[in-house]
Protein backbone atom coordinates (compact mmCIF):
# COMPACT_ATOMS: atom_id res chain seq x y z
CA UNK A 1 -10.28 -35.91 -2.15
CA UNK A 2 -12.72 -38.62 -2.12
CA UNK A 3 -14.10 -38.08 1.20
CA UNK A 4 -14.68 -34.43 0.68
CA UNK A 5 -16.58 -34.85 -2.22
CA UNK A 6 -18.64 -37.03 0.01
CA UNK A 7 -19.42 -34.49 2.23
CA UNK A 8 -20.04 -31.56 -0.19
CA UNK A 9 -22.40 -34.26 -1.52
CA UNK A 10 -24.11 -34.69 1.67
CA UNK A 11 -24.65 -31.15 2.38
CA UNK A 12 -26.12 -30.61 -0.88
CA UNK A 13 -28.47 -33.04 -0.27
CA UNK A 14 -29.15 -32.18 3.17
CA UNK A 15 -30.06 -28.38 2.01
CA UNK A 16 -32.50 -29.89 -0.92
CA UNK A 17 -34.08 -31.86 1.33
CA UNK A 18 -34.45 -28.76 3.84
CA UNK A 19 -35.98 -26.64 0.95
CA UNK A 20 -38.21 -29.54 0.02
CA UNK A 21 -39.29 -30.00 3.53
CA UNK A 22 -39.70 -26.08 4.01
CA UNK A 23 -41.82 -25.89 0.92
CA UNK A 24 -44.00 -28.73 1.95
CA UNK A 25 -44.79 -27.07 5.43
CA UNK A 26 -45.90 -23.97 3.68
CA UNK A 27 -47.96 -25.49 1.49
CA UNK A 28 -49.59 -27.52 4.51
CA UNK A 29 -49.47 -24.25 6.64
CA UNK A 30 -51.84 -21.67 3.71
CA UNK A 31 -48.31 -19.64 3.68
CA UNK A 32 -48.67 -19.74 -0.62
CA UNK A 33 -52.74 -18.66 0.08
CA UNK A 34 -53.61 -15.04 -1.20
CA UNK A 35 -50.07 -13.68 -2.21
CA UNK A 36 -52.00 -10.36 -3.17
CA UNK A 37 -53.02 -9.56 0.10
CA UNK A 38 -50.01 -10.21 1.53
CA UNK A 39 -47.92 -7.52 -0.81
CA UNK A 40 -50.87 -5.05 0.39
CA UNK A 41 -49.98 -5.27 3.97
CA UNK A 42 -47.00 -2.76 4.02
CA UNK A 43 -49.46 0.11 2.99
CA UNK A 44 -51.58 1.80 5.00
CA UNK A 45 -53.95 5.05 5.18
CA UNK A 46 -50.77 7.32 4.67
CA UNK A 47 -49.53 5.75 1.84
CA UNK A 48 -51.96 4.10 -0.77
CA UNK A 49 -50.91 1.47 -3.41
CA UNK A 50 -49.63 2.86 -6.30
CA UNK A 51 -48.74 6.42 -4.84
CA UNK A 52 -45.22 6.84 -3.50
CA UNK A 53 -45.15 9.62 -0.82
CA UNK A 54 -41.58 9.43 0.57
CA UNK A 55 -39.23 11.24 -1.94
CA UNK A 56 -36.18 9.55 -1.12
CA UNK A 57 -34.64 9.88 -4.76
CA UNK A 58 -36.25 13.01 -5.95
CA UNK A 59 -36.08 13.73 -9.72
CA UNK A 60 -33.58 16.62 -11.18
CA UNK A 61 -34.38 19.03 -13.18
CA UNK A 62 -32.31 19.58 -16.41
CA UNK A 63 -31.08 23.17 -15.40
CA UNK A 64 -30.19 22.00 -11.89
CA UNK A 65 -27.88 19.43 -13.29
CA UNK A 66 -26.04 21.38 -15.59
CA UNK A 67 -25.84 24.16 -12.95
CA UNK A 68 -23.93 21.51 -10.62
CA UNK A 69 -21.96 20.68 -13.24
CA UNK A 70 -20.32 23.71 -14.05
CA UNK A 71 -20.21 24.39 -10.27
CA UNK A 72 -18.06 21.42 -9.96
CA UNK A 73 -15.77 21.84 -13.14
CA UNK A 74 -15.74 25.46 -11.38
CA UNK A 75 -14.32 24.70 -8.21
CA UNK A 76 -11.56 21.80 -9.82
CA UNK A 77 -9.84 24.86 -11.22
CA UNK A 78 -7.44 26.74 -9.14
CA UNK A 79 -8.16 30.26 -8.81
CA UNK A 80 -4.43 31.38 -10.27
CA UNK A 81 -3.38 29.36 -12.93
CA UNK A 82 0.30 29.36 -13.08
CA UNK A 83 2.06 31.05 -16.36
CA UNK A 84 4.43 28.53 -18.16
């Protein structure tokens, strides 16, 4: 038990020091400089900031969803109900 406590201990110290290290070289690098500018990049001409274009969830309307509602409760019924 003892020796793999020691390595889950080294491991975690070998990832903090990896993250430490990795922040350090950023920081050296300019990778933290202007983090504005980098959220902009993604957008172009097509597509301004602010204004989605692509529709990829578009919005219902209250009367659609009550139509598909009683669509669907429509078609779980069977058409001829058994008499008991």
């Amino acid at each position: 038990m003892s020796i793999a406590l020691t390595i889950v201990g080294v491991l975690m110290a070998a990832l903090v020091v990896t993250g430490v290290l990795g922040f350090y070289w950023a920081g050296k690098n300019g990778q933290f400089k202007n983090l504005d500018e980098g959220a902009k990049v993604i957008f172009d001409e097509d597509e301004p900031i602010g204004k989605p274009t692509d529709m990829v969830f578009p919005v219902k309307k209250k009367n659609e969803e009550s139509e598909n509602a009683e669509a669907a409760d429509a078609a779980d019924q069977p058409e001829n109900p058994k008499d008991s």
